[in-house]
C-alpha atoms as a PDB file:
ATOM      1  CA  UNK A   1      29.571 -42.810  11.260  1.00  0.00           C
ATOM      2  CA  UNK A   2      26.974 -39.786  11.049  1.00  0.00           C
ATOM      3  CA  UNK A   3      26.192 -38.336   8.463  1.00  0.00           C
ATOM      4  CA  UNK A   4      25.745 -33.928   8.882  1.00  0.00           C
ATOM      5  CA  UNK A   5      22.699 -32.685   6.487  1.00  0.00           C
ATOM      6  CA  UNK A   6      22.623 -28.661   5.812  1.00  0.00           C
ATOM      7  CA  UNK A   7      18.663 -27.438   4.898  1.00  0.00           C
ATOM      8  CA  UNK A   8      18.974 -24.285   2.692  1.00  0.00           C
ATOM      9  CA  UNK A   9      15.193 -24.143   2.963  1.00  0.00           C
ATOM     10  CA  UNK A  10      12.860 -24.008  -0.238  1.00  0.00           C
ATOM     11  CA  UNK A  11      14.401 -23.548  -3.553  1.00  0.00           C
ATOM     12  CA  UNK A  12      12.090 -22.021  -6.435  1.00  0.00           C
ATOM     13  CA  UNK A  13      12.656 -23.368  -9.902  1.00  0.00           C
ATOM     14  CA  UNK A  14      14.882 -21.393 -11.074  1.00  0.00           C
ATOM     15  CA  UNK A  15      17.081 -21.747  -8.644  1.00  0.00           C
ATOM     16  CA  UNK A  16      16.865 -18.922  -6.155  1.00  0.00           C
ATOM     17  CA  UNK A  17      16.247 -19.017  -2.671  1.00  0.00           C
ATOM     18  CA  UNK A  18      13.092 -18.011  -0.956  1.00  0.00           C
ATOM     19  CA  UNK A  19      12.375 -17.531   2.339  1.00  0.00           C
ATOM     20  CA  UNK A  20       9.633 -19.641   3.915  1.00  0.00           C
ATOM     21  CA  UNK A  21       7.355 -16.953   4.862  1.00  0.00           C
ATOM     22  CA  UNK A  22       7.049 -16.259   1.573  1.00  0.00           C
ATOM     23  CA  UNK A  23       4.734 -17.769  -1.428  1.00  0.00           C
ATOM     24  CA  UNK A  24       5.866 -17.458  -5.308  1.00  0.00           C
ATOM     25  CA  UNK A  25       2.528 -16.778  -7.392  1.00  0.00           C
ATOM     26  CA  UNK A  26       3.045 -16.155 -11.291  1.00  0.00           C
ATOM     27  CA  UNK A  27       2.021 -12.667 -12.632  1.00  0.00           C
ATOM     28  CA  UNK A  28      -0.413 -14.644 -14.840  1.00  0.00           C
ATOM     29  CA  UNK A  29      -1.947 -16.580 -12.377  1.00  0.00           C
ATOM     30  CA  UNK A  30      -1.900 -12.990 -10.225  1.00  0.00           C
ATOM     31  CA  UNK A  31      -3.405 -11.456 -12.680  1.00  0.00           C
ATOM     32  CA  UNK A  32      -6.680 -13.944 -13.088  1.00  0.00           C
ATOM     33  CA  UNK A  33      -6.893 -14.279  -9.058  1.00  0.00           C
ATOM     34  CA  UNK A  34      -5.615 -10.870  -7.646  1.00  0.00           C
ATOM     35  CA  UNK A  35      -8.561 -10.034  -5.504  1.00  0.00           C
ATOM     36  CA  UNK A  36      -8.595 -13.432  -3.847  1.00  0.00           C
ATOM     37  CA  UNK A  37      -4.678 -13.151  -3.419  1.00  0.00           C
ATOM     38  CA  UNK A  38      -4.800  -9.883  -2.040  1.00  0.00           C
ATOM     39  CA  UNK A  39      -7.383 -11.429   0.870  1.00  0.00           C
ATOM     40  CA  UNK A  40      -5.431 -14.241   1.579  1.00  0.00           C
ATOM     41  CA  UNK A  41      -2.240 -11.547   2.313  1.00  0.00           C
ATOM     42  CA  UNK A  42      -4.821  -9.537   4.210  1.00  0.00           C
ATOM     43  CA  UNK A  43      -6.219 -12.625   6.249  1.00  0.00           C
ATOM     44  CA  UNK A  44      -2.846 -14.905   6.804  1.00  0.00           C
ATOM     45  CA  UNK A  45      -0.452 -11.934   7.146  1.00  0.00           C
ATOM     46  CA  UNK A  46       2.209 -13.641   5.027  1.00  0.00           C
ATOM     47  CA  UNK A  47       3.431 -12.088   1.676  1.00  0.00           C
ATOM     48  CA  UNK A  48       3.474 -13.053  -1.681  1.00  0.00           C
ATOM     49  CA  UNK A  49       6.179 -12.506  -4.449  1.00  0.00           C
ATOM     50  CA  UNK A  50       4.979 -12.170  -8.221  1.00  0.00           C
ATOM     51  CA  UNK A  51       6.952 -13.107 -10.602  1.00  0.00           C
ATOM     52  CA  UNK A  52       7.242 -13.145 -14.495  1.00  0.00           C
ATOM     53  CA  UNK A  53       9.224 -15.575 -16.548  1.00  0.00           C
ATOM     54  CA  UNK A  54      11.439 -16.331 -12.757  1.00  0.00           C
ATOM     55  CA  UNK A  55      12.105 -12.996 -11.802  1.00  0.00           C
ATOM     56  CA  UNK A  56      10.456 -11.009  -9.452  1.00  0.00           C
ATOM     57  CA  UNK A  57       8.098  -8.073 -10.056  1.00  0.00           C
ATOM     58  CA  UNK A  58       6.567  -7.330  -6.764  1.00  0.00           C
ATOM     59  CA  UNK A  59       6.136  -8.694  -3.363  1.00  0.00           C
ATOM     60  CA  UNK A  60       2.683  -7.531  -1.812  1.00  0.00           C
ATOM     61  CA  UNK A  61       2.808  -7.107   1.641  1.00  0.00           C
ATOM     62  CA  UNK A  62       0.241  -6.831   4.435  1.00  0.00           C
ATOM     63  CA  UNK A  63      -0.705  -3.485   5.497  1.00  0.00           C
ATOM     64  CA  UNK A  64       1.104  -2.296   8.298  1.00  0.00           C
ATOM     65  CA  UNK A  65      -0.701  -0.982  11.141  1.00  0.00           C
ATOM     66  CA  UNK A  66      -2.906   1.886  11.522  1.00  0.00           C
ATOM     67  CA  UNK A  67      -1.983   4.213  14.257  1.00  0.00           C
ATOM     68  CA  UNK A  68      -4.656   5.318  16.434  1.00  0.00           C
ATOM     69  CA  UNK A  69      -6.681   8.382  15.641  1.00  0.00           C
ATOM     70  CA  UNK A  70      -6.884  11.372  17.565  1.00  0.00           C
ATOM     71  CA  UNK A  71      -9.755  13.019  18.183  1.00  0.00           C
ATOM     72  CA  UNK A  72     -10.222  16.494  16.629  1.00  0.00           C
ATOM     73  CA  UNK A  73     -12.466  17.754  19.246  1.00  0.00           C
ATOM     74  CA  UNK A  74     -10.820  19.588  21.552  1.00  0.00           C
ATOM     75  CA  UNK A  75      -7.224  19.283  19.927  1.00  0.00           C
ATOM     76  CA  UNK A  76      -6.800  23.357  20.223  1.00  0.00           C
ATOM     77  CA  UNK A  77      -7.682  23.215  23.658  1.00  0.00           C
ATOM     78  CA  UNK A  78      -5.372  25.916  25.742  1.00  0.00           C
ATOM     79  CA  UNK A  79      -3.887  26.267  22.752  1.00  0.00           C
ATOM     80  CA  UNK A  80      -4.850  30.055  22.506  1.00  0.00           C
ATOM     81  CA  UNK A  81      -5.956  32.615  25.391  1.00  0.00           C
ATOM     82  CA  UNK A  82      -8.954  35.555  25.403  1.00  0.00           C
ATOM     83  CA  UNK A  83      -8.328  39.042  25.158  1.00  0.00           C
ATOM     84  CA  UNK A  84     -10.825  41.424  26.177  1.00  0.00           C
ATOM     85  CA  UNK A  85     -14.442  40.645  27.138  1.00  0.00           C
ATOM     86  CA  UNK A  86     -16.551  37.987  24.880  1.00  0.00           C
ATOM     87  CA  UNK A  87     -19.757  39.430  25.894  1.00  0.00           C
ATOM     88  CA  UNK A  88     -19.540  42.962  25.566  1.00  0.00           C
ATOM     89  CA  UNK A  89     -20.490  44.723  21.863  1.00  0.00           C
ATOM     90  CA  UNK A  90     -17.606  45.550  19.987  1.00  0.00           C
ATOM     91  CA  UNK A  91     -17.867  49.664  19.189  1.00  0.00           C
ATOM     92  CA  UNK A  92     -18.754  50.250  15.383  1.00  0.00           C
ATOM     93  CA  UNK A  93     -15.455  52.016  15.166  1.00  0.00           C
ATOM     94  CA  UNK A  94     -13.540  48.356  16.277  1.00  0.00           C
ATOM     95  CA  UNK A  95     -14.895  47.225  12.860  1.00  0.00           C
ATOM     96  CA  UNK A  96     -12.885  47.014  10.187  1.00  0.00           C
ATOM     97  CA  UNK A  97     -15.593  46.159   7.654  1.00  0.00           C
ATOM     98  CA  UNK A  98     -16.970  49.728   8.273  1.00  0.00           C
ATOM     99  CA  UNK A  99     -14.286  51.758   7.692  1.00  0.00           C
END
């Protein structure tokens, strides 16, 4: 005879099912340790549900990625073209600031 066996995974206390990549913390116990939870999400990558009195109130999450910065120097490059000649004195007349 065998016998089949069905594993729902991890069951919280009150009943509810949580996933296994995630850890149930109270919002009291949150509250006293939240800069020492929020490295361990940093550091194992794995989030954490709070909860208060079984039900949750937020699940804190590892930051996603940061996308690669572009570099501002040069971004407007041929991005524009010159008109006229950049050496040459512009006549007084030319000058708004004068009229």
């Amino acid at each position: 005879m065998m016998t089949m066996v069905v594993d729902h995974g991890p069951l919280s206390c009150y009943g509810n099912a949580v996933k296994d990549d995630l850890e149930i913390v109270l919002i009291s116990e949150f509250k006293a340790k939240c800069l020492g939870i929020l490295r361990r999400v940093h550091e194992t990558g794995r989030p954490i549900v709070v909860t208060r009195g079984g039900e949750r109130v937020a699940e804190i999450h590892p930051p996603s990625p940061e996308e690669p910065r572009t570099a501002w120097l040069g971004s407007f490059a041929e991005r524009g073209h010159i008109v006229g000649d950049l050496v040459e004195p512009i006549a007084s007349g030319d000058w708004e600031a004068l009229r």
